[in-house]
Protein backbone atom coordinates (compact mmCIF):
# COMPACT_ATOMS: atom_id res chain seq x y z
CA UNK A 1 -6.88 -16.84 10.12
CA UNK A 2 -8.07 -13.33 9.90
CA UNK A 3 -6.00 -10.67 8.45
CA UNK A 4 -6.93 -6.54 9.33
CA UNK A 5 -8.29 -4.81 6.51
CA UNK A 6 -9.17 -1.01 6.48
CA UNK A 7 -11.72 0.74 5.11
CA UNK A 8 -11.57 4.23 3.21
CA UNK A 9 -14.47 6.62 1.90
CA UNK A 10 -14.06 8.43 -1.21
CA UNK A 11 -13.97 12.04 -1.10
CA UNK A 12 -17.53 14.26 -0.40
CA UNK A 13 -19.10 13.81 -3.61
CA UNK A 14 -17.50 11.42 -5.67
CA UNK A 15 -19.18 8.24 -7.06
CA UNK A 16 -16.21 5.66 -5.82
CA UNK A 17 -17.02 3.06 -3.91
CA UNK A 18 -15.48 2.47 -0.65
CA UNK A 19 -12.17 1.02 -0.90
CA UNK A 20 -11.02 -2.09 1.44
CA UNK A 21 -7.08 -2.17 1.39
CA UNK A 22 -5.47 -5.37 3.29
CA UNK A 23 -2.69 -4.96 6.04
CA UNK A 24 0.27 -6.90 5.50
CA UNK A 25 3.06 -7.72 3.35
CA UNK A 26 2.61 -7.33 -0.44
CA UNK A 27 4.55 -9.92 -2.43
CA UNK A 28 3.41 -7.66 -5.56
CA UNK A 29 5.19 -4.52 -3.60
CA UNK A 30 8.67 -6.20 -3.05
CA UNK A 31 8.69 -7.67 -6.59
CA UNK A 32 8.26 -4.64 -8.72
CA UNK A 33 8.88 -1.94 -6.74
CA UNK A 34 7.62 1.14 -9.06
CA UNK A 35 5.69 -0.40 -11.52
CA UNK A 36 3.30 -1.67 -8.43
CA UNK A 37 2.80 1.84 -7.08
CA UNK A 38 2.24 3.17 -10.55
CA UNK A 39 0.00 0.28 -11.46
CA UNK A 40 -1.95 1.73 -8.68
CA UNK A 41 -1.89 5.35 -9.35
CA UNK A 42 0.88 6.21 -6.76
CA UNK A 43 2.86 8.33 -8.74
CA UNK A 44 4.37 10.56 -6.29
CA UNK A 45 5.13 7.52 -4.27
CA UNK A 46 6.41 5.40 -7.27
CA UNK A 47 8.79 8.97 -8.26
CA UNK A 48 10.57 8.99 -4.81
CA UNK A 49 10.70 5.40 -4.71
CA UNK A 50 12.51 5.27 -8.14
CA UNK A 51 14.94 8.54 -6.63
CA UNK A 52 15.78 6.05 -3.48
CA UNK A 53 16.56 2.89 -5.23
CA UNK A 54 18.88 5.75 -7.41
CA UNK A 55 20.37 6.62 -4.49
CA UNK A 56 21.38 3.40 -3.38
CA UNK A 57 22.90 2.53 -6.45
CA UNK A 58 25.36 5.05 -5.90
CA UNK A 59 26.39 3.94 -2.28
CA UNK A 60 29.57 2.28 -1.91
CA UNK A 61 29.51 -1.38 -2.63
CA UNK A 62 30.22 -2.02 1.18
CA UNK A 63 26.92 -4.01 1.65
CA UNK A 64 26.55 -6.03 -1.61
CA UNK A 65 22.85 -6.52 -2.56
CA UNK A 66 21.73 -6.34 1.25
CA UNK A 67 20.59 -2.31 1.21
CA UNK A 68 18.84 -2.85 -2.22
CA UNK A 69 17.24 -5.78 -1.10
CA UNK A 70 16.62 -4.41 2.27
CA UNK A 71 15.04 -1.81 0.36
CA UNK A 72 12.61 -3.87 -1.20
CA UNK A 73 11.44 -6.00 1.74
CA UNK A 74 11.10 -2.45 3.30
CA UNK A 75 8.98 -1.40 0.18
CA UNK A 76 7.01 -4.89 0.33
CA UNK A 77 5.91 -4.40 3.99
CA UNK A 78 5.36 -0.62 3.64
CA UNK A 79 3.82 -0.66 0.45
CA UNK A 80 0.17 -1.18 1.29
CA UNK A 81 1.03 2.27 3.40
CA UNK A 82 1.54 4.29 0.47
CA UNK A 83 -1.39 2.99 -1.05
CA UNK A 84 -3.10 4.48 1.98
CA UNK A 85 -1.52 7.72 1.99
CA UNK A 86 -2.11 8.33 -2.01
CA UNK A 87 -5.38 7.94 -1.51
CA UNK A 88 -5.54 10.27 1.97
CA UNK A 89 -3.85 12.76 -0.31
CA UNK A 90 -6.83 12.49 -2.79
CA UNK A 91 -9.25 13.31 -0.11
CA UNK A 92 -10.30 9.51 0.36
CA UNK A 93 -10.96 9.21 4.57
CA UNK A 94 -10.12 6.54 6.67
CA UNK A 95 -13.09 5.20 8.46
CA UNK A 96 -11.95 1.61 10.69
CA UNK A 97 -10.37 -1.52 10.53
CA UNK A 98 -11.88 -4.44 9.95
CA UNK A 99 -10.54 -8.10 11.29
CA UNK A 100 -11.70 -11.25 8.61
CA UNK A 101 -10.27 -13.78 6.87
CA UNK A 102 -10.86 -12.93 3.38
CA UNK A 103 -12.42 -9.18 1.66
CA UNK A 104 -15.73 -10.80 0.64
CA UNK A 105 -16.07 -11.55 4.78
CA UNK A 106 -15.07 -8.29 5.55
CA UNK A 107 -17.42 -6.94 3.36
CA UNK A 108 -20.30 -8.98 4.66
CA UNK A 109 -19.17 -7.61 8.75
CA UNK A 110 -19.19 -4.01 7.19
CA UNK A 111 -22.87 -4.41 5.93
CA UNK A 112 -23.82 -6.48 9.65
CA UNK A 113 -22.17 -3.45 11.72
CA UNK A 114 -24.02 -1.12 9.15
């Protein structure tokens, strides 16, 4: 099964290394939420998170625990995203998507291609 992966450069003159970041649902994401981004150095991302699931715990009890945990499905399938868009934010530069099963195989087709 392969899964898309995407590849980002670090900014013009940094010493980073590339950075692969899988597509896809993160289990880790829906789980904990915040301490997930923040884990990962999304800290803008992790602060507005933290004001939304604020937010919805001051909506009317109307929908039980489905917004909250709508919430957090939406945060588990979007999270990967914000990953992304930290790092455009940091200068990082999205350079293409790569299809393989696991990031050691997607590694080895970025050094074939390169």
């Amino acid at each position: 099964m392969s899964r898309a992966w995407t590849l980002h450069l670090p900014p013009e003159g940094s010493a980073q290394r590339p950075l692969l970041l899988r597509e896809g649902f993160s289990v880790w994401a829906f789980l904990f939420g915040p301490l997930w981004l923040l884990w990962h150095r999304c800290w803008l991302a992790a602060l507005l998170v933290v004001i939304a699931e604020v937010a919805l715990a001051f909506l009317p009890d109307a929908f039980g625990l489905a917004l909250p945990l709508a919430f957090q499905i939406l945060l588990g399938f979007h999270g990967r995203d914000l990953l992304r868009w930290t790092r455009e934010r940091r200068g990082w530069r999205f350079a293409q998507v790569v299809l393989a099963a696991d990031e050691e195989r997607a590694l080895a087709r970025l050094w074939a291609r390169a």
